[in-house]
PDB file of N, CA and C in Angstrom:
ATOM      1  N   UNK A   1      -5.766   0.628  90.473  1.00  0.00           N
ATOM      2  CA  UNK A   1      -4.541   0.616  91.239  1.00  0.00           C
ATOM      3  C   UNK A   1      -3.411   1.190  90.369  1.00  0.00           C
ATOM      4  N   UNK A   2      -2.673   2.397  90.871  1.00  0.00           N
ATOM      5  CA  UNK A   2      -1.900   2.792  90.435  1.00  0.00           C
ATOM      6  C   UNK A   2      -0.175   1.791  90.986  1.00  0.00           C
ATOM      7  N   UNK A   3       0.561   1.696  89.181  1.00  0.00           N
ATOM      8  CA  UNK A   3       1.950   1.222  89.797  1.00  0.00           C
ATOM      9  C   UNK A   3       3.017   1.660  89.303  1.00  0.00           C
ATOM     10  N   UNK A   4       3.848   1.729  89.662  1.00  0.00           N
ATOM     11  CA  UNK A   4       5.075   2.627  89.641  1.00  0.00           C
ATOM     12  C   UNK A   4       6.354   2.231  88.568  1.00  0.00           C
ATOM     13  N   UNK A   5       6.657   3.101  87.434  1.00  0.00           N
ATOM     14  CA  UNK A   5       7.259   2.262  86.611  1.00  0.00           C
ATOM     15  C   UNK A   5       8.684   3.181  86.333  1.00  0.00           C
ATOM     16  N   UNK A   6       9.664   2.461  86.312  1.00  0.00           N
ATOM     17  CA  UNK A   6      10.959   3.091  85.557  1.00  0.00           C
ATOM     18  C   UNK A   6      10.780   3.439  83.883  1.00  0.00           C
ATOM     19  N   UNK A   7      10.890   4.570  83.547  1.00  0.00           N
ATOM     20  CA  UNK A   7      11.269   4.174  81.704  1.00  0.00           C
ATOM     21  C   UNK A   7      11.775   5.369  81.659  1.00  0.00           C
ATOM     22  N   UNK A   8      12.931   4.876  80.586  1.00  0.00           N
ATOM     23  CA  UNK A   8      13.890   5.264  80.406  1.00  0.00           C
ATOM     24  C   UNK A   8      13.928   4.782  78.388  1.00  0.00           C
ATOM     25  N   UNK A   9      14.854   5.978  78.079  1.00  0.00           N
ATOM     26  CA  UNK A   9      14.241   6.069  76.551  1.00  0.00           C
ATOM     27  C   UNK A   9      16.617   6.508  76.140  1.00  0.00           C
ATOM     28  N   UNK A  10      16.549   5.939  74.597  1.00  0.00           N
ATOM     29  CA  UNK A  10      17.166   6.554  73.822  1.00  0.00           C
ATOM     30  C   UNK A  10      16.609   6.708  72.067  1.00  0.00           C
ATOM     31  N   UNK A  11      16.711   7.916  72.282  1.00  0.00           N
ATOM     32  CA  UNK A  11      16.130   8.356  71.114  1.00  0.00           C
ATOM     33  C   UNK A  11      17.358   9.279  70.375  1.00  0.00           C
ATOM     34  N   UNK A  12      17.641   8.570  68.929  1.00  0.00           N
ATOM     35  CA  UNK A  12      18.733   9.245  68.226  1.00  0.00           C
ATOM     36  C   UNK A  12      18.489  10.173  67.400  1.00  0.00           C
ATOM     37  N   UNK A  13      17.249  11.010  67.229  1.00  0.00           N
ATOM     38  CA  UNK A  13      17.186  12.493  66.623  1.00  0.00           C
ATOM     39  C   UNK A  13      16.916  13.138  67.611  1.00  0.00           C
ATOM     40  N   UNK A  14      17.285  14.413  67.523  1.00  0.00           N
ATOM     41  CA  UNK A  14      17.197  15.266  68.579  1.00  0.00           C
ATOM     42  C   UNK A  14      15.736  15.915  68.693  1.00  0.00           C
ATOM     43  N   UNK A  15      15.053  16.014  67.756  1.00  0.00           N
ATOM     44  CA  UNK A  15      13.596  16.462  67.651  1.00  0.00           C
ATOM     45  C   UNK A  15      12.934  15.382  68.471  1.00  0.00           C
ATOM     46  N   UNK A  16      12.923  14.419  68.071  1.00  0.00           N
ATOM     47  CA  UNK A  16      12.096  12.870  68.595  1.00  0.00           C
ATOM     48  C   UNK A  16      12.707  13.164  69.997  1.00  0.00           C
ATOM     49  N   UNK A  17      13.764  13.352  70.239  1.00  0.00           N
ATOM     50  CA  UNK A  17      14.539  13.279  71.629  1.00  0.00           C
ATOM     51  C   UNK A  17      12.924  14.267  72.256  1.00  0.00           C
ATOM     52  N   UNK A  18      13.361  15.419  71.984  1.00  0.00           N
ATOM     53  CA  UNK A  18      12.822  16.548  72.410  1.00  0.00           C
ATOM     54  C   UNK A  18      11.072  16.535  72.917  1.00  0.00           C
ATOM     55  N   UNK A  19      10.471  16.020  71.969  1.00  0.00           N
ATOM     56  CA  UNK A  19       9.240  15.670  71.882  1.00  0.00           C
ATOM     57  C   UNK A  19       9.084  14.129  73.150  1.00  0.00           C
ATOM     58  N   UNK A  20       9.914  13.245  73.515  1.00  0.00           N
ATOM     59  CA  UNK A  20       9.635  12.716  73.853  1.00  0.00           C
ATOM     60  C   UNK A  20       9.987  12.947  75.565  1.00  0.00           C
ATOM     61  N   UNK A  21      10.973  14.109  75.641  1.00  0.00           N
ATOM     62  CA  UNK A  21      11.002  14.648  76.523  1.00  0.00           C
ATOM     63  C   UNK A  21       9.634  14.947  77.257  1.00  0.00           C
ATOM     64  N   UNK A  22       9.516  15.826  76.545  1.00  0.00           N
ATOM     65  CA  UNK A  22       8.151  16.977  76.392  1.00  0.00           C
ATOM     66  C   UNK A  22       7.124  16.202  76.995  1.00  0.00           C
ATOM     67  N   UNK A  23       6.749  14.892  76.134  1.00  0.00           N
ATOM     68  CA  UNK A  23       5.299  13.942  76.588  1.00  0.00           C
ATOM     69  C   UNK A  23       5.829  13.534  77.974  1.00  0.00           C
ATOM     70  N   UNK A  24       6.695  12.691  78.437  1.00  0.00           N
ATOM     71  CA  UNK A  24       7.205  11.984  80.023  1.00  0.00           C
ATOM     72  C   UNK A  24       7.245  12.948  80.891  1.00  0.00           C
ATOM     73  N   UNK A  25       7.488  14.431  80.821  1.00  0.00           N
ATOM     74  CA  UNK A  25       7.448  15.131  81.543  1.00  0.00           C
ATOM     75  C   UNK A  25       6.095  15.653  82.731  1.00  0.00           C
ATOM     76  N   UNK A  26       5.573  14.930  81.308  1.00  0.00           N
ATOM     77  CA  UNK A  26       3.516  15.091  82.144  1.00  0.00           C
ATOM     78  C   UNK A  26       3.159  13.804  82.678  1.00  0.00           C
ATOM     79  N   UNK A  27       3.924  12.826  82.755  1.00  0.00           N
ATOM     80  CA  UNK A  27       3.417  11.451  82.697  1.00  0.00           C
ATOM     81  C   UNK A  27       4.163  11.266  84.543  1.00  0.00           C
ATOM     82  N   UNK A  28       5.543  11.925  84.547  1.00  0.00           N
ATOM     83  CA  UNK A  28       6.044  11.286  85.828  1.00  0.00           C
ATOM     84  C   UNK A  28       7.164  12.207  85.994  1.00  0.00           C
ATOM     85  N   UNK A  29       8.273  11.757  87.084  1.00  0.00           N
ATOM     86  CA  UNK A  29       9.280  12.536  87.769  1.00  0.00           C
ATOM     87  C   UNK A  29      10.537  12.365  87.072  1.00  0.00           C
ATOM     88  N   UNK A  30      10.924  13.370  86.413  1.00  0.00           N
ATOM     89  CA  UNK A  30      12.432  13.243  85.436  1.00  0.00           C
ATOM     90  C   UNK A  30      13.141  13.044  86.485  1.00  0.00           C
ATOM     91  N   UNK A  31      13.922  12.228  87.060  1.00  0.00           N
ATOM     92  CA  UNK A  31      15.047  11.402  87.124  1.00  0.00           C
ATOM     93  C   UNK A  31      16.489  11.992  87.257  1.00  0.00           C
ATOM     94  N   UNK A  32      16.874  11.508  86.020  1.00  0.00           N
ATOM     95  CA  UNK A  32      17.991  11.676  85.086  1.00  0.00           C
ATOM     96  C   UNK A  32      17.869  11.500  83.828  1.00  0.00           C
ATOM     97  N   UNK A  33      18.618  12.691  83.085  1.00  0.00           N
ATOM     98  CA  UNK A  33      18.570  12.548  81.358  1.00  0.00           C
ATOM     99  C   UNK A  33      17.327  12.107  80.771  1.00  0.00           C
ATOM    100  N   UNK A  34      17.298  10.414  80.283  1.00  0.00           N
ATOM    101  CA  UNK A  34      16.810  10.110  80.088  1.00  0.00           C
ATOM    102  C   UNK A  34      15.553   9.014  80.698  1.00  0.00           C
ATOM    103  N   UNK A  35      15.261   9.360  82.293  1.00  0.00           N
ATOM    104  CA  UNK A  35      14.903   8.364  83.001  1.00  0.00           C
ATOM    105  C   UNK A  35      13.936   8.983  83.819  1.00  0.00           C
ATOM    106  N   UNK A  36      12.922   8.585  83.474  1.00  0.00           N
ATOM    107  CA  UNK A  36      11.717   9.077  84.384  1.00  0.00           C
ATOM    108  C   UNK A  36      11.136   7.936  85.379  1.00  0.00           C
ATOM    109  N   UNK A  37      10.388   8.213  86.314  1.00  0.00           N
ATOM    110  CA  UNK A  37       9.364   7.641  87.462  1.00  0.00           C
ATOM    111  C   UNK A  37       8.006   7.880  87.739  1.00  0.00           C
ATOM    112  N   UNK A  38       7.468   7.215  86.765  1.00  0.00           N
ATOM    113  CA  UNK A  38       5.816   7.304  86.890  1.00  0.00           C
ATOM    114  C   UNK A  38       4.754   6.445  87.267  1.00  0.00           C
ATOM    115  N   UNK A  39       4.056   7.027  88.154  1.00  0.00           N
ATOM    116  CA  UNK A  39       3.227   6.234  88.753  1.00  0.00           C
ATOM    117  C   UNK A  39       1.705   6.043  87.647  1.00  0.00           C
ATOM    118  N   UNK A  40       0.994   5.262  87.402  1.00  0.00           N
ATOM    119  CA  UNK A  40       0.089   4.633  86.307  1.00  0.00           C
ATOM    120  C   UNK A  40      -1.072   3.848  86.363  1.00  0.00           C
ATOM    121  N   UNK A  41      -1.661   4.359  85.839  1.00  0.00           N
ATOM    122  CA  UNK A  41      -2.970   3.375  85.699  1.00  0.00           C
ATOM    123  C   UNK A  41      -2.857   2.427  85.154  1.00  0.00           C
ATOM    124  N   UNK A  42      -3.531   1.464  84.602  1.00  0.00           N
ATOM    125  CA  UNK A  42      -3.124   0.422  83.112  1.00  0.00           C
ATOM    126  C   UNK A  42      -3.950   1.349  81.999  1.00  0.00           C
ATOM    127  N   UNK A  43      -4.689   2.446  82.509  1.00  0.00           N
ATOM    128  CA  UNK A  43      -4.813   3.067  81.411  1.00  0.00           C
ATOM    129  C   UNK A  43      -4.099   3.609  80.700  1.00  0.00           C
ATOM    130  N   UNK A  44      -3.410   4.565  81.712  1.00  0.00           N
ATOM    131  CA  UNK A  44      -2.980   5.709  81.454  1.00  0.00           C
ATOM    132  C   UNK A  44      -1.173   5.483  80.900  1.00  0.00           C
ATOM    133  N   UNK A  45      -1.123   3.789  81.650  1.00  0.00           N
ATOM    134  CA  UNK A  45       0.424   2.912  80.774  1.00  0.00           C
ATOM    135  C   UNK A  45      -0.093   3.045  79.199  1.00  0.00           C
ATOM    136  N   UNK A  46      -1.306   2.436  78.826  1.00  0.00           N
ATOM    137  CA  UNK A  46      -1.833   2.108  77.451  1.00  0.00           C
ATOM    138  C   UNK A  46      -1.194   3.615  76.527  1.00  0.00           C
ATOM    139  N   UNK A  47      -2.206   4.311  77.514  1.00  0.00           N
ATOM    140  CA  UNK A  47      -1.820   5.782  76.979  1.00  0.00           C
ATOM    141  C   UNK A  47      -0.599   6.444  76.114  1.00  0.00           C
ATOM    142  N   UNK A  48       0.278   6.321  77.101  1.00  0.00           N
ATOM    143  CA  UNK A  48       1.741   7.197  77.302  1.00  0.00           C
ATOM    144  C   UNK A  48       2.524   5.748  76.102  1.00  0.00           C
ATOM    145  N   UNK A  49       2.377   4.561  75.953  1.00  0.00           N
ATOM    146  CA  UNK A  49       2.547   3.644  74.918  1.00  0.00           C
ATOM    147  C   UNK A  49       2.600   4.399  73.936  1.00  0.00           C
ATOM    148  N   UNK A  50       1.192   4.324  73.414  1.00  0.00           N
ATOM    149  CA  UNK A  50       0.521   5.022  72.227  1.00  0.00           C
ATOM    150  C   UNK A  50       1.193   5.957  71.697  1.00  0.00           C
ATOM    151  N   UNK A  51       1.205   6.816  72.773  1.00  0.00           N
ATOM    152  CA  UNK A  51       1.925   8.395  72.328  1.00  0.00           C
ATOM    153  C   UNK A  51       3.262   7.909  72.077  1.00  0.00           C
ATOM    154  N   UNK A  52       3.941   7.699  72.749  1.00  0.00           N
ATOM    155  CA  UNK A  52       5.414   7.259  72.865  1.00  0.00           C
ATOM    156  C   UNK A  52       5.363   6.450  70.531  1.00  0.00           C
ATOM    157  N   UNK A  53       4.455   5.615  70.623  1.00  0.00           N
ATOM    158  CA  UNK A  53       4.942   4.789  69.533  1.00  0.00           C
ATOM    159  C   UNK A  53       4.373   5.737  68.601  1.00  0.00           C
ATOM    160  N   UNK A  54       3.911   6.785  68.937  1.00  0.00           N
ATOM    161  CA  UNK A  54       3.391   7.504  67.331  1.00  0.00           C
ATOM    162  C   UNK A  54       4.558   8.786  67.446  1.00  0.00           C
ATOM    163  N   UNK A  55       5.658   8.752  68.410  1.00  0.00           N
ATOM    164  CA  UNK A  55       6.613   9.686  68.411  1.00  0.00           C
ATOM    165  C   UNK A  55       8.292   8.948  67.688  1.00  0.00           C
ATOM    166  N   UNK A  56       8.517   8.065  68.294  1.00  0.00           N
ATOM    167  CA  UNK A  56       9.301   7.048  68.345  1.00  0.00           C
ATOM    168  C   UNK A  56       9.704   6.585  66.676  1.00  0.00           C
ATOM    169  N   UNK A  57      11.019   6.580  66.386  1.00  0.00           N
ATOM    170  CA  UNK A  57      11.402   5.684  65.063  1.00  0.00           C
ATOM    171  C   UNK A  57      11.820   4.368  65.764  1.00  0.00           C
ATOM    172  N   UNK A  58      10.792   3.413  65.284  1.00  0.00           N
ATOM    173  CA  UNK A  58      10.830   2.013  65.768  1.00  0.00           C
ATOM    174  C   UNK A  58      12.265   1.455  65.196  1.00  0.00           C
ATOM    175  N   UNK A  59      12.644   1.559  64.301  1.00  0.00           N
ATOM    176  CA  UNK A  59      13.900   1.082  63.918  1.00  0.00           C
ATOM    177  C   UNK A  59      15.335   1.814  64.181  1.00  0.00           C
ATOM    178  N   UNK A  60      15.195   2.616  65.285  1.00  0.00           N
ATOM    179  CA  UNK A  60      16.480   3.725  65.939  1.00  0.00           C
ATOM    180  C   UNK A  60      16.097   3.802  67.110  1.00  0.00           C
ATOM    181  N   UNK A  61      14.836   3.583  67.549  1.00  0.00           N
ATOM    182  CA  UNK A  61      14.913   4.718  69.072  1.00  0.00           C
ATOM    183  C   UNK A  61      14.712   3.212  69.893  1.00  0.00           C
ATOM    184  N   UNK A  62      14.527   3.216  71.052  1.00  0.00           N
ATOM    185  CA  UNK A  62      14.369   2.527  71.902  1.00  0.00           C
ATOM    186  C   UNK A  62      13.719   3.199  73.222  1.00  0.00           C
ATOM    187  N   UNK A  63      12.528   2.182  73.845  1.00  0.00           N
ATOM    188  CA  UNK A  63      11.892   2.913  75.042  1.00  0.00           C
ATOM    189  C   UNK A  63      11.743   1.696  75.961  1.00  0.00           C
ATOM    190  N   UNK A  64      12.213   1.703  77.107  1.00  0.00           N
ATOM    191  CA  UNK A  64      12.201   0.338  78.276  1.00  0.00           C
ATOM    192  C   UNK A  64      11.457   1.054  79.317  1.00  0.00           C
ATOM    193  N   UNK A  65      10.188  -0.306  79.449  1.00  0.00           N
ATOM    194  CA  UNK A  65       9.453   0.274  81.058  1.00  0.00           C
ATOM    195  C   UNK A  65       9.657  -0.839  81.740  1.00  0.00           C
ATOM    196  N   UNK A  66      10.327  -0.415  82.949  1.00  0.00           N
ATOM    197  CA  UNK A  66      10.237  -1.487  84.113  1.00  0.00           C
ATOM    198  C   UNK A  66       9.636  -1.520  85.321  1.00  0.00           C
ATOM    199  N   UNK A  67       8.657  -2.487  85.616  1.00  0.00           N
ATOM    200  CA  UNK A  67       7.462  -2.440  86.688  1.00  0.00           C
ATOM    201  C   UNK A  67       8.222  -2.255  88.011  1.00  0.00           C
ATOM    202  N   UNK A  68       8.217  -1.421  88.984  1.00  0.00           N
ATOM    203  CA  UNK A  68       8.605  -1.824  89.764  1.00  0.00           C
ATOM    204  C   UNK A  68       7.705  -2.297  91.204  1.00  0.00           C
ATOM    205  N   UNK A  69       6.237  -2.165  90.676  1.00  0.00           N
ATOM    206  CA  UNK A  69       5.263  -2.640  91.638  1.00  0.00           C
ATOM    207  C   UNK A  69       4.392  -1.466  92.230  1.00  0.00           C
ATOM    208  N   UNK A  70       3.536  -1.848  93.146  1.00  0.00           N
ATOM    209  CA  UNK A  70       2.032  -1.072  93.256  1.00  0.00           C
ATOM    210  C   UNK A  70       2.545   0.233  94.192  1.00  0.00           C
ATOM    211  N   UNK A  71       2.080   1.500  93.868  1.00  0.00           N
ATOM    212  CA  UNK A  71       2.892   2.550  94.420  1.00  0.00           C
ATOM    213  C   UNK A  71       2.736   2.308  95.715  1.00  0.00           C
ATOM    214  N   UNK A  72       1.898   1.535  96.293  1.00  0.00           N
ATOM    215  CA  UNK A  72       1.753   2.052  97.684  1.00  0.00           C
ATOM    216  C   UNK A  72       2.426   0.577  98.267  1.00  0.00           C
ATOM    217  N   UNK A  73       2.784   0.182  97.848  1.00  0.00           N
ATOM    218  CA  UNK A  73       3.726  -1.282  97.983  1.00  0.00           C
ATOM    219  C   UNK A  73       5.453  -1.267  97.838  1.00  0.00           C
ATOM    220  N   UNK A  74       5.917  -1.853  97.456  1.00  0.00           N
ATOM    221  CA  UNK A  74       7.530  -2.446  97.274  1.00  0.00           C
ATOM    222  C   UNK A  74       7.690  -0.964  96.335  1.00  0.00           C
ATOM    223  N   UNK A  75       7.157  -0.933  95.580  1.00  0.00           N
ATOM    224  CA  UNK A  75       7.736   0.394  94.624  1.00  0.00           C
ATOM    225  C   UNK A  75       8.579   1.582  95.135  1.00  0.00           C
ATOM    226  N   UNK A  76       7.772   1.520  96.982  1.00  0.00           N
ATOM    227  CA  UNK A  76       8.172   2.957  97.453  1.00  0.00           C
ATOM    228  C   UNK A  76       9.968   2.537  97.440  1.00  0.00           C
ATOM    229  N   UNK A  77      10.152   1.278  98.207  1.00  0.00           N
ATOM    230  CA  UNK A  77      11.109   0.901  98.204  1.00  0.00           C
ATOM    231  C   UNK A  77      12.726   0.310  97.064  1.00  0.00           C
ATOM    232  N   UNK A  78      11.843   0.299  96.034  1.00  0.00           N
ATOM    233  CA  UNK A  78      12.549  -0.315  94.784  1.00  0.00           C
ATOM    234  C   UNK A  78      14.227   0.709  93.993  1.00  0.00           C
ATOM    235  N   UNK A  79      13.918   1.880  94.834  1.00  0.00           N
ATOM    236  CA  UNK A  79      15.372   2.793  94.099  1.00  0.00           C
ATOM    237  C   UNK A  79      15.957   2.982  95.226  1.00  0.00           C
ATOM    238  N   UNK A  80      17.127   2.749  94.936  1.00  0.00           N
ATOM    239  CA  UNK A  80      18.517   2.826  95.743  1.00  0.00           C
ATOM    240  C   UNK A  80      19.372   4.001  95.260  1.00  0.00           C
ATOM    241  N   UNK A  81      20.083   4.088  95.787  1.00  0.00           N
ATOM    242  CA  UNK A  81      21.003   5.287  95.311  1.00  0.00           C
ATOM    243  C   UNK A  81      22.279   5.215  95.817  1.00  0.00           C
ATOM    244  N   UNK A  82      23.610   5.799  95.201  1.00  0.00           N
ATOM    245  CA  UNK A  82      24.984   5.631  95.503  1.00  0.00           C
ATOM    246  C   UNK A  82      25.361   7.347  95.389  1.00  0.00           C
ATOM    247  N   UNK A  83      25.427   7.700  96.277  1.00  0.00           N
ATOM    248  CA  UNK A  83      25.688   9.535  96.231  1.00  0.00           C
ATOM    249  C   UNK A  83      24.650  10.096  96.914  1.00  0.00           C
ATOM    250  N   UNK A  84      24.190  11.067  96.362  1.00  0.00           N
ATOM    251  CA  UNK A  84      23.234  11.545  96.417  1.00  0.00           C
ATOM    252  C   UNK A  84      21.996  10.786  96.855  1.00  0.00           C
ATOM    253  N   UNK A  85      21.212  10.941  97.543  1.00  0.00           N
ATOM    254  CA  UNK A  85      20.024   9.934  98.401  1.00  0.00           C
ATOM    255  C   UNK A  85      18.617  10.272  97.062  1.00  0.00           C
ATOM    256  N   UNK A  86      18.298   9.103  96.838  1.00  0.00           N
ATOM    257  CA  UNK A  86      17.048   9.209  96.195  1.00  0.00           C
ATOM    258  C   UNK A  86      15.600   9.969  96.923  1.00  0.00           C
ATOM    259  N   UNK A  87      15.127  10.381  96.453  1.00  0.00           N
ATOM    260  CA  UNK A  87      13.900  11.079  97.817  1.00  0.00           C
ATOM    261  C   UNK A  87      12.588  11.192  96.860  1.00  0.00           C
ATOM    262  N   UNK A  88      12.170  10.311  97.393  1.00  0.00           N
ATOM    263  CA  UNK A  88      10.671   9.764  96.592  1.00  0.00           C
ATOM    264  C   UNK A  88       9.758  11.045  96.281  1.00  0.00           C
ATOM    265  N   UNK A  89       8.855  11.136  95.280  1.00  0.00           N
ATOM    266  CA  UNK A  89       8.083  12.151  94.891  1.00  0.00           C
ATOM    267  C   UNK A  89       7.094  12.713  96.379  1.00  0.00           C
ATOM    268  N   UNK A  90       6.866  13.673  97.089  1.00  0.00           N
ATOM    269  CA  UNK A  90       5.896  13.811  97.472  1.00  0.00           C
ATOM    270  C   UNK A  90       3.946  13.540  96.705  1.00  0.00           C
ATOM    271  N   UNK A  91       3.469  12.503  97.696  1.00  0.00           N
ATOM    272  CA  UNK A  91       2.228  12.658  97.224  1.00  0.00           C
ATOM    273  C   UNK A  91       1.108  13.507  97.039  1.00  0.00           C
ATOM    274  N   UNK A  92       0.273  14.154  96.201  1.00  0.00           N
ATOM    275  CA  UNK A  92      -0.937  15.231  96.454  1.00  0.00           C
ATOM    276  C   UNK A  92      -1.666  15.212  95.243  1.00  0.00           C
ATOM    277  N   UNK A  93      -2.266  16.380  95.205  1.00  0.00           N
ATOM    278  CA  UNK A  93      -3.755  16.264  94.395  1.00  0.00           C
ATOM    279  C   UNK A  93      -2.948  16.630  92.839  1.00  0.00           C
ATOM    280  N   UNK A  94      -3.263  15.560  91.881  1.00  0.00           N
ATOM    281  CA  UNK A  94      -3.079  15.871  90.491  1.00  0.00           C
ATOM    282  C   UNK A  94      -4.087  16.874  89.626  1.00  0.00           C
ATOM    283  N   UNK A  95      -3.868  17.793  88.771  1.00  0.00           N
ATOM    284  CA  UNK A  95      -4.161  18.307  87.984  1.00  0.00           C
ATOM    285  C   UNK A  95      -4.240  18.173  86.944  1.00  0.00           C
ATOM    286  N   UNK A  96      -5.188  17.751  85.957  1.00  0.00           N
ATOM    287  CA  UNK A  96      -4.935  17.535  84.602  1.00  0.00           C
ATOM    288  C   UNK A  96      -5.576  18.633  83.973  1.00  0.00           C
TER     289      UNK A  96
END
């Protein structure tokens, strides 16, 4: 079961920034800045962890994931928006 997670990152070198760009970009839907929307396996959470902590200066950077529940559940529903209307990812066939 795939579930749907907020994370959102500050990272204070610009390389680490960059690189961590780079990895979330394959993982889920950039957002804003620093705020992506990815939908997940518990593998593929384990995964993007991993990578994230072998990119990451544990004592500067900071990375927050917040569950927001099973994609095909409450998740669809979980982002709101003030402006501009949020408009959920279209679903289809992944490529790896």
């Amino acid at each position: 079961m795939r579930q749907a997670y907020v994370v959102t990152y500050d990272i204070c070198n610009p390389k680490r920034l960059r690189k961590v760009y780079k990895l979330m970009c394959g993982y889920g839907e950039h957002l804003q800045l620093s705020v992506f929307r990815c939908e997940l396996t518990k593998r593929e959470l384990v995964e993007l962890r991993g990578e994230l902590a072998r990119i990451i200066h544990h004592g500067e950077d900071q990375v927050l994931f917040v569950d927001i529940g099973p994609v095909d559940g409450r998740a669809e529903l979980s982002i709101t928006a003030l402006g501009l209307p949020y408009v959920a990812p279209a679903r289809g066939a992944v490529v790896v």
